[in-house]
C-alpha atoms as a PDB file:
ATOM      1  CA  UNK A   1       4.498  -2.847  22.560  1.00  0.00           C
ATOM      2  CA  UNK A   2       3.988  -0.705  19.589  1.00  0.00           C
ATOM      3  CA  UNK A   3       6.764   0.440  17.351  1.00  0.00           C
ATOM      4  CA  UNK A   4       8.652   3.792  17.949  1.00  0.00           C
ATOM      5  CA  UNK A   5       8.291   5.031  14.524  1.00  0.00           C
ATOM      6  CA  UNK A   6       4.746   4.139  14.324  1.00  0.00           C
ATOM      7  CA  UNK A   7       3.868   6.157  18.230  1.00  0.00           C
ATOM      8  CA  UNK A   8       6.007   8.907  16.677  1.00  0.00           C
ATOM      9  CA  UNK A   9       4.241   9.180  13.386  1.00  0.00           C
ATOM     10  CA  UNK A  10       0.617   9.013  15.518  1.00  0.00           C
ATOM     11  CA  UNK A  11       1.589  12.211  17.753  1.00  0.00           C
ATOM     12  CA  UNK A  12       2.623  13.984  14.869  1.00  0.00           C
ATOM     13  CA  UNK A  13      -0.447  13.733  13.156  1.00  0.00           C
ATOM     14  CA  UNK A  14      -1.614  14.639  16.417  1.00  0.00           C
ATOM     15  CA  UNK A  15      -0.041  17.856  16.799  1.00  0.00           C
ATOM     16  CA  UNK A  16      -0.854  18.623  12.723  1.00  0.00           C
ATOM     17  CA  UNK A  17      -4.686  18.107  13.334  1.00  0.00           C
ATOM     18  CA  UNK A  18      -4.269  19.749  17.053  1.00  0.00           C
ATOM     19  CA  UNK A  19      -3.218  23.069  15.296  1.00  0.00           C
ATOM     20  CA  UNK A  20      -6.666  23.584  13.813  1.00  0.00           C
ATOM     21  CA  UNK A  21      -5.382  23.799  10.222  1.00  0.00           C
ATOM     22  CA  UNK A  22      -6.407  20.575   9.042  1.00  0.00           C
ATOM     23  CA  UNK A  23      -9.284  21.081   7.584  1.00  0.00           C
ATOM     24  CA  UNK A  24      -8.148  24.220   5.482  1.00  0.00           C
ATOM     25  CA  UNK A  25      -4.791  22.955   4.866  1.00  0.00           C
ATOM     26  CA  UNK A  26      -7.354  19.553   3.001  1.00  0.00           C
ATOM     27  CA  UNK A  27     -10.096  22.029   1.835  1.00  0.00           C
ATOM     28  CA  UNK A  28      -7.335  23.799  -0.408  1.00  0.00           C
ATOM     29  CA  UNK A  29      -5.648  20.958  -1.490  1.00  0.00           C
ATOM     30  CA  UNK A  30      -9.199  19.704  -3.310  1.00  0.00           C
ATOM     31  CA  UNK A  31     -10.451  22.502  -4.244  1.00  0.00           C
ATOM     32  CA  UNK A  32     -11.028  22.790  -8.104  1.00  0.00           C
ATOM     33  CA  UNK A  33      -9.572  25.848  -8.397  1.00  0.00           C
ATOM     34  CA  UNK A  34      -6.472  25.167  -7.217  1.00  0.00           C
ATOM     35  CA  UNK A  35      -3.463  23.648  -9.156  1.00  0.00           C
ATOM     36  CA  UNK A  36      -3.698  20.409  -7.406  1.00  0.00           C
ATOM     37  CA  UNK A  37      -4.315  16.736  -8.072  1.00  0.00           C
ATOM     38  CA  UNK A  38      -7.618  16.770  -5.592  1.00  0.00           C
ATOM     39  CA  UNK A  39      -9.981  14.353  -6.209  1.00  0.00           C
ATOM     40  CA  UNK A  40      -9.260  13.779 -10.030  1.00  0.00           C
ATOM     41  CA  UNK A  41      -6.567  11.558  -8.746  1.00  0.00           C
ATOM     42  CA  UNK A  42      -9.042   9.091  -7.578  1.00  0.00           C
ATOM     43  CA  UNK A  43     -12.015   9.735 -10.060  1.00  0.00           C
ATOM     44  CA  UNK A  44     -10.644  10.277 -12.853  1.00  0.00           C
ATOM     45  CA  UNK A  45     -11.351   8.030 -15.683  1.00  0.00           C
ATOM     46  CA  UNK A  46     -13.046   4.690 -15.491  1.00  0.00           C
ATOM     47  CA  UNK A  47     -11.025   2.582 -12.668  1.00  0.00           C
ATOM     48  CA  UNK A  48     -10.993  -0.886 -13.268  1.00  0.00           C
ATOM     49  CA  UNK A  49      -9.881  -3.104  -9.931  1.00  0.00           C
ATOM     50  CA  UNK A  50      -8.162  -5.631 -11.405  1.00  0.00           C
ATOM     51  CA  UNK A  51      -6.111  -3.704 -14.194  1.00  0.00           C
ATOM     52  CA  UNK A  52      -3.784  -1.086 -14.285  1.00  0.00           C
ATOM     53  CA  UNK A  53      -4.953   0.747 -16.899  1.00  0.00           C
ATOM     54  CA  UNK A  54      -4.058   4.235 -19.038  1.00  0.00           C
ATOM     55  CA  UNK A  55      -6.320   5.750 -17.009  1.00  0.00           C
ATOM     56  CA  UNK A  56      -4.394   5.148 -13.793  1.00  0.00           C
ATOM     57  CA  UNK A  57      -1.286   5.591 -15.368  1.00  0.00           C
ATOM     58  CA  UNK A  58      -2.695   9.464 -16.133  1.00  0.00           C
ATOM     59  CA  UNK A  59      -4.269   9.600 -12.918  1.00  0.00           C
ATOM     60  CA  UNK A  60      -0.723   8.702 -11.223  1.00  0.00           C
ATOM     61  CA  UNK A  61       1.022  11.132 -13.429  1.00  0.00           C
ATOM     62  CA  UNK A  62      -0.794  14.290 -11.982  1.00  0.00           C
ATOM     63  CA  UNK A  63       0.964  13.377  -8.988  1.00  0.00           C
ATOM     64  CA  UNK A  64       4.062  14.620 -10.115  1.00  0.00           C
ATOM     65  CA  UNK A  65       5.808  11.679 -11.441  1.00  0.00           C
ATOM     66  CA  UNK A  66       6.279  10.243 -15.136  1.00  0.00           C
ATOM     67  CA  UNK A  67       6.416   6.970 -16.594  1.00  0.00           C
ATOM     68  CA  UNK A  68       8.952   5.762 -19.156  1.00  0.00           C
ATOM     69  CA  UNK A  69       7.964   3.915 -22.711  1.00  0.00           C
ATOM     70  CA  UNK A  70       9.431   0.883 -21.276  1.00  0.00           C
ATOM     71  CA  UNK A  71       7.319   0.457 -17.880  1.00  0.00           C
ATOM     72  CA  UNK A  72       4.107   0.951 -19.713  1.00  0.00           C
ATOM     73  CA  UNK A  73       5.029  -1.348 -22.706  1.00  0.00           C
ATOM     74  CA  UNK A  74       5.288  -4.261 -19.845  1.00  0.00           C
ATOM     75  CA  UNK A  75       2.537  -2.888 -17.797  1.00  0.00           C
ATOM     76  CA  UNK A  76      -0.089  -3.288 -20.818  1.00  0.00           C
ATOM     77  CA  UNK A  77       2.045  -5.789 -22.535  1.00  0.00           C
ATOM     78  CA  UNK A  78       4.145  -8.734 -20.948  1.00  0.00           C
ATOM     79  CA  UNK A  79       3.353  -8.349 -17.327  1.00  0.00           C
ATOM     80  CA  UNK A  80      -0.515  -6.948 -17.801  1.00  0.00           C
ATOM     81  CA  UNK A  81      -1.151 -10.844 -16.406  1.00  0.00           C
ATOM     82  CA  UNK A  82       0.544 -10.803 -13.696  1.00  0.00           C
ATOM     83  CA  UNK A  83      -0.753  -7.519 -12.482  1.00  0.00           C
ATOM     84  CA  UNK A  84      -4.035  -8.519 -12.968  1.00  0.00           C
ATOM     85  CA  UNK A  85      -3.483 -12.160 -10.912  1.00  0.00           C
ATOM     86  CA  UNK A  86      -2.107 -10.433  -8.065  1.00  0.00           C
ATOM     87  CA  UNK A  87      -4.658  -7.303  -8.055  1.00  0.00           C
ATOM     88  CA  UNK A  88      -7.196 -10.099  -7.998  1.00  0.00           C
ATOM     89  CA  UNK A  89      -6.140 -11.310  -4.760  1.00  0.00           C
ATOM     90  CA  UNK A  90      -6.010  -8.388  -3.058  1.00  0.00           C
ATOM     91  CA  UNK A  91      -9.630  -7.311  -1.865  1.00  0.00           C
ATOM     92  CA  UNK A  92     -10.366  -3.854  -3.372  1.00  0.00           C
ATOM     93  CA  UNK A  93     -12.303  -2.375  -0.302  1.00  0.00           C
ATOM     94  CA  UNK A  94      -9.987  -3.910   2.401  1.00  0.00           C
ATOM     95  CA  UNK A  95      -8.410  -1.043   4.688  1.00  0.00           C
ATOM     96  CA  UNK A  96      -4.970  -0.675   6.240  1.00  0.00           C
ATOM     97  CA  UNK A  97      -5.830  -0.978   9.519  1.00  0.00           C
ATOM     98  CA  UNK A  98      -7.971  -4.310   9.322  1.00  0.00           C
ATOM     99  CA  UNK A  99      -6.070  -7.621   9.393  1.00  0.00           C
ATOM    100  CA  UNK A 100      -4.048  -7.499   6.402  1.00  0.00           C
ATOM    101  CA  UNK A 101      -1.765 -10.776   6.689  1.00  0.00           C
ATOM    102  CA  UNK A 102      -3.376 -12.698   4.298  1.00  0.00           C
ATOM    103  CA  UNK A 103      -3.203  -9.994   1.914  1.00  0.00           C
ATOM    104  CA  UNK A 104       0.886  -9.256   2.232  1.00  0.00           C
ATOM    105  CA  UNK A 105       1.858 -12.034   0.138  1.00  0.00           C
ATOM    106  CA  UNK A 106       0.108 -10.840  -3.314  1.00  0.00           C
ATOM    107  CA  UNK A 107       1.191  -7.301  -1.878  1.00  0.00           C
ATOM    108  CA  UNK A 108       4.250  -7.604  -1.448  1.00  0.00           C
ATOM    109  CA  UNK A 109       4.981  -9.207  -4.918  1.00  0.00           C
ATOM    110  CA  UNK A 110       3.118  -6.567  -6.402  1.00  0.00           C
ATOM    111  CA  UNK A 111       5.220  -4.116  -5.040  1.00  0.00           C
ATOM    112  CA  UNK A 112       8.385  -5.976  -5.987  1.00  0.00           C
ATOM    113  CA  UNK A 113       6.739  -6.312  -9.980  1.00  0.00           C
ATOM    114  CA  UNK A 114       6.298  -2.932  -9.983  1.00  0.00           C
ATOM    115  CA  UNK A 115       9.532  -1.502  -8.884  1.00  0.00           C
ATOM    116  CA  UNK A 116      11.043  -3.718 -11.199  1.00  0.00           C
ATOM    117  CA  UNK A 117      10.430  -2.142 -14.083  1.00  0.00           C
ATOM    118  CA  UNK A 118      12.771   0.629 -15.742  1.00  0.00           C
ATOM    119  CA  UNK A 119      12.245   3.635 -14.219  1.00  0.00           C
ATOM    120  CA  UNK A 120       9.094   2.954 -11.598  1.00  0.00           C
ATOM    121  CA  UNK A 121      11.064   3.538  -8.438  1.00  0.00           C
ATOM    122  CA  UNK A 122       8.993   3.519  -4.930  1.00  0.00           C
ATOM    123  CA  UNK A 123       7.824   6.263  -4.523  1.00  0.00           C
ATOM    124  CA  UNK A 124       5.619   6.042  -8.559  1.00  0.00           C
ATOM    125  CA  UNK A 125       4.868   2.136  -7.243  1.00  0.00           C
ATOM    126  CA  UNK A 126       3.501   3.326  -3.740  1.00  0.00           C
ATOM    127  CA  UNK A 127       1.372   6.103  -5.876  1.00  0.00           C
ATOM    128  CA  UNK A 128       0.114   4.042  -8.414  1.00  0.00           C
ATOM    129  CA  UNK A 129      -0.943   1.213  -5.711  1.00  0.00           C
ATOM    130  CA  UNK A 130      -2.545   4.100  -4.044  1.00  0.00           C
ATOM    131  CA  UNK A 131      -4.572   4.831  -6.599  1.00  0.00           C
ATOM    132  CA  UNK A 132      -5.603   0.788  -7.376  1.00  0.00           C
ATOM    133  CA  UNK A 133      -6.431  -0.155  -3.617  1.00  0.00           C
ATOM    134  CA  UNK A 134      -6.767   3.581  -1.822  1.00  0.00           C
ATOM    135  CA  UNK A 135      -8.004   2.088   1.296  1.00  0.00           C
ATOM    136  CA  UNK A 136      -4.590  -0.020   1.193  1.00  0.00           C
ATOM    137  CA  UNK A 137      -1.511   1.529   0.009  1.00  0.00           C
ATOM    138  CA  UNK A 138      -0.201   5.030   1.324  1.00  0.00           C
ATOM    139  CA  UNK A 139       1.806   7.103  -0.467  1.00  0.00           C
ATOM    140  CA  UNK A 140       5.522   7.502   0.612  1.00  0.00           C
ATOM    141  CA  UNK A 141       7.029  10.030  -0.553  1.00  0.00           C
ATOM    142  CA  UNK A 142      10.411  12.328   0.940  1.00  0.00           C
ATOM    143  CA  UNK A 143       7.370  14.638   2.137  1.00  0.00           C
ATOM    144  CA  UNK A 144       5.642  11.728   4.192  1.00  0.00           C
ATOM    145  CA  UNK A 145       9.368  10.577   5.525  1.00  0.00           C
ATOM    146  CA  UNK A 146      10.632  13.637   6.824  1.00  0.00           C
ATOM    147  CA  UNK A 147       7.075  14.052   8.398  1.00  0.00           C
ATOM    148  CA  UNK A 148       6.205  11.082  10.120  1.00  0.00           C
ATOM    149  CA  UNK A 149      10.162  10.702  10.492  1.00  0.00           C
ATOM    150  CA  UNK A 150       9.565   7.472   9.445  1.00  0.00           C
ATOM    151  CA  UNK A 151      12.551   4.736   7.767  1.00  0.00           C
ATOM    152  CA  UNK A 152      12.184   3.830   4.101  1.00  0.00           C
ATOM    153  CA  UNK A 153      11.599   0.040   5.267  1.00  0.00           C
ATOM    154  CA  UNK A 154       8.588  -0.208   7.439  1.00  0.00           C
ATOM    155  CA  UNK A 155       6.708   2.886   6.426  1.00  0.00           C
ATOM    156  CA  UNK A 156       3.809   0.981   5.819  1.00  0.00           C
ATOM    157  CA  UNK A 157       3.762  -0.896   8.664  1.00  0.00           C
ATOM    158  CA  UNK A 158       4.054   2.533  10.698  1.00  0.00           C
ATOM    159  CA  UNK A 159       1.257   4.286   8.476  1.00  0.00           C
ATOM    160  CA  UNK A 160      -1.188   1.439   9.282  1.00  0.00           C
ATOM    161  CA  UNK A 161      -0.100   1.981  13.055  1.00  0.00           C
ATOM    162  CA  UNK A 162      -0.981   5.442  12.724  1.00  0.00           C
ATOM    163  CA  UNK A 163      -4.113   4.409  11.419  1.00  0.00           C
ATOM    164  CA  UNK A 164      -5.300   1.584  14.585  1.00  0.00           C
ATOM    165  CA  UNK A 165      -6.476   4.757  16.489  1.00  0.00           C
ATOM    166  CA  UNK A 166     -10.130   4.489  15.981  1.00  0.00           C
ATOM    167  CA  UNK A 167     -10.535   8.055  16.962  1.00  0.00           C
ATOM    168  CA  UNK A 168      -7.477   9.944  15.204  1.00  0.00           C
ATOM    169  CA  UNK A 169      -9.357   7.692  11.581  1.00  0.00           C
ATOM    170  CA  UNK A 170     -12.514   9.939  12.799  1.00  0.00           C
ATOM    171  CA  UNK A 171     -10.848  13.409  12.775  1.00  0.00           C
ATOM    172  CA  UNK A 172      -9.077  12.135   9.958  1.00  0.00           C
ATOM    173  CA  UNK A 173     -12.685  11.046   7.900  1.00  0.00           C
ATOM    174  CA  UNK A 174     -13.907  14.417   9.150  1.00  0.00           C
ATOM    175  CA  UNK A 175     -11.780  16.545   7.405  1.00  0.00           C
ATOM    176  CA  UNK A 176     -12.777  15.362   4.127  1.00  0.00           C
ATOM    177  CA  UNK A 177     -13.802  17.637   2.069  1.00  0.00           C
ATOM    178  CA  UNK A 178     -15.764  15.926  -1.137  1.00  0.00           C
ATOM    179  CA  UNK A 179     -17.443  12.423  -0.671  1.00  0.00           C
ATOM    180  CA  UNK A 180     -15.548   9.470  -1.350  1.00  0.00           C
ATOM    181  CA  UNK A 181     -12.170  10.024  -0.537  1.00  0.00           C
ATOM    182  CA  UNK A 182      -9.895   7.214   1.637  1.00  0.00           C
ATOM    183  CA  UNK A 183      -9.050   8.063   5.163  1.00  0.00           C
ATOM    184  CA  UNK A 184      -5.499   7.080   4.235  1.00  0.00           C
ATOM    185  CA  UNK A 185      -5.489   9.499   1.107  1.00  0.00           C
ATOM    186  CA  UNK A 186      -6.780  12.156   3.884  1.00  0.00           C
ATOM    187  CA  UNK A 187      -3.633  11.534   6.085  1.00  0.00           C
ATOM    188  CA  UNK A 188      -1.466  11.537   2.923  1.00  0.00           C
ATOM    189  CA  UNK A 189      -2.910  15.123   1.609  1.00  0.00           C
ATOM    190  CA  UNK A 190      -2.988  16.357   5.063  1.00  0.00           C
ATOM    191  CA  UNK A 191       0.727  15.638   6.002  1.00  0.00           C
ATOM    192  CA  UNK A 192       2.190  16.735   2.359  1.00  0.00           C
ATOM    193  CA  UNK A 193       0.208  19.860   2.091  1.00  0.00           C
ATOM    194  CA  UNK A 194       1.625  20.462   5.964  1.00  0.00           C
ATOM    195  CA  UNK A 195       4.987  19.555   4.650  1.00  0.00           C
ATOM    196  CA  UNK A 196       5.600  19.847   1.350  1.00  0.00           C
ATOM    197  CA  UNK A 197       7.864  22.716  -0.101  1.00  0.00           C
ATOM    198  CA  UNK A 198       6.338  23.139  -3.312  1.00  0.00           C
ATOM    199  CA  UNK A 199       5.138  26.786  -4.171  1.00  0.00           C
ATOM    200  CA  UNK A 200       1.592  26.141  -4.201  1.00  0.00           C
ATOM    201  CA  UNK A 201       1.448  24.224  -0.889  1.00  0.00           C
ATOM    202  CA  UNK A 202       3.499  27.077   0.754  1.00  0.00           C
ATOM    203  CA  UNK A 203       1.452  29.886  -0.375  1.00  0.00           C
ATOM    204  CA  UNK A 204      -1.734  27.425   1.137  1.00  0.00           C
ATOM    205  CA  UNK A 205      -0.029  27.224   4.519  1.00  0.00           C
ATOM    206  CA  UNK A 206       0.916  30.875   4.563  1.00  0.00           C
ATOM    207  CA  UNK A 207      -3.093  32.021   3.633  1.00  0.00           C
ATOM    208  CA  UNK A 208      -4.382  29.790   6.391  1.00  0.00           C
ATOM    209  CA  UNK A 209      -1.766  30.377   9.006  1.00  0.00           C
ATOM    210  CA  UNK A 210       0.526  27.680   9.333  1.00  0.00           C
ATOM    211  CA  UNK A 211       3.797  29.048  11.213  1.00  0.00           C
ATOM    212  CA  UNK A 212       6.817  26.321  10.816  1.00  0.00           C
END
């Protein structure tokens, strides 16, 4: 029987793509013109799978979040290795909603690595993975939380729940607005531009007609 956070989080993103917005509320939110990350948070620089490089340090920074001396000392000094063993068994192209089992392991001690070091709490760890497997790791934030109303522990299992629906990936794909973008980086824009309360994703709800 599936999980009640994970049938929860599906009919919300139900009712967010039934309001017709969707596809404005994603349009805005890569549009080059507007003060958002778009797609530069997945193109920019030169991405290297099996590093974590300055380049996706920058990229993860336009995301609102910072890195302290320390972090990226280990990151390109003492623990570069590490990284680099475990991002090497972890399939670059592989999607959340395949069979992922064999794949937690290295995952999951990534994820401990990473919040490990001073100052990378979840939330910069789950946006940095993001942006080295994008098929892979969502991006929790407070925004996708309160959202999905999902628990800090087991997000990610709920997200990838969310994401079994062959037909709710489709609308999801469809709203995309530039070529290459993850259908889990589409369900991440589309819930925090829905949710967020930042200024500029406000004003973007209020132009296309969002009410709540």
């Amino acid at each position: 029987m599936p999980e009640p956070s994970r049938v929860a989080a599906g009919s919300i993103v139900d009712e967010i793509l039934a309001e017709g917005r969707a596809k404005a509320l994603v349009a805005a939110y890569f549009d080059p013109g507007s003060g958002f990350a778009g797609a530069l948070f997945d193109t920019v620089g030169e991405p290297d799978p099996f590093r974590i490089t300055t380049d996706d340090l920058f990229a993860t920074s336009l995301l609102d979040v910072r890195f302290w001396p320390p972090a990226v000392r280990a990151i390109q000094g003492a623990e570069a290795e590490p990284i680099s063993a475990l991002l090497r068994q972890i399939t670059p192209d592989v999607t959340i909603w395949e069979d992922t089992s064999l794949l937690l392991g290295p995952l999951t001690e990534l994820w401990a690595l990473l919040t490990g070091l001073p100052g990378l709490g979840p939330v910069t760890a789950s946006k940095l993975l993001a942006r080295k497997r994008p098929h892979l790791a969502p991006i929790v934030d407070q925004v996708v939380l309160r959202m999905l109303r999902l628990p800090p522990a087991g997000s990610w299992q709920a997200i990838r729940g969310v994401l079994l629906d062959g037909e709710r990936r489709s609308r999801l794909a469809d709203l995309a607005p530039v070529e290459g973008v993850s259908t889990l980086r589409l369900l991440d824009v589309l819930v925090w531009m829905r949710g967020s309360g930042s200024r500029a994703a406000r004003r973007v709800r209020e132009r296309v007609g969002c009410i709540g």
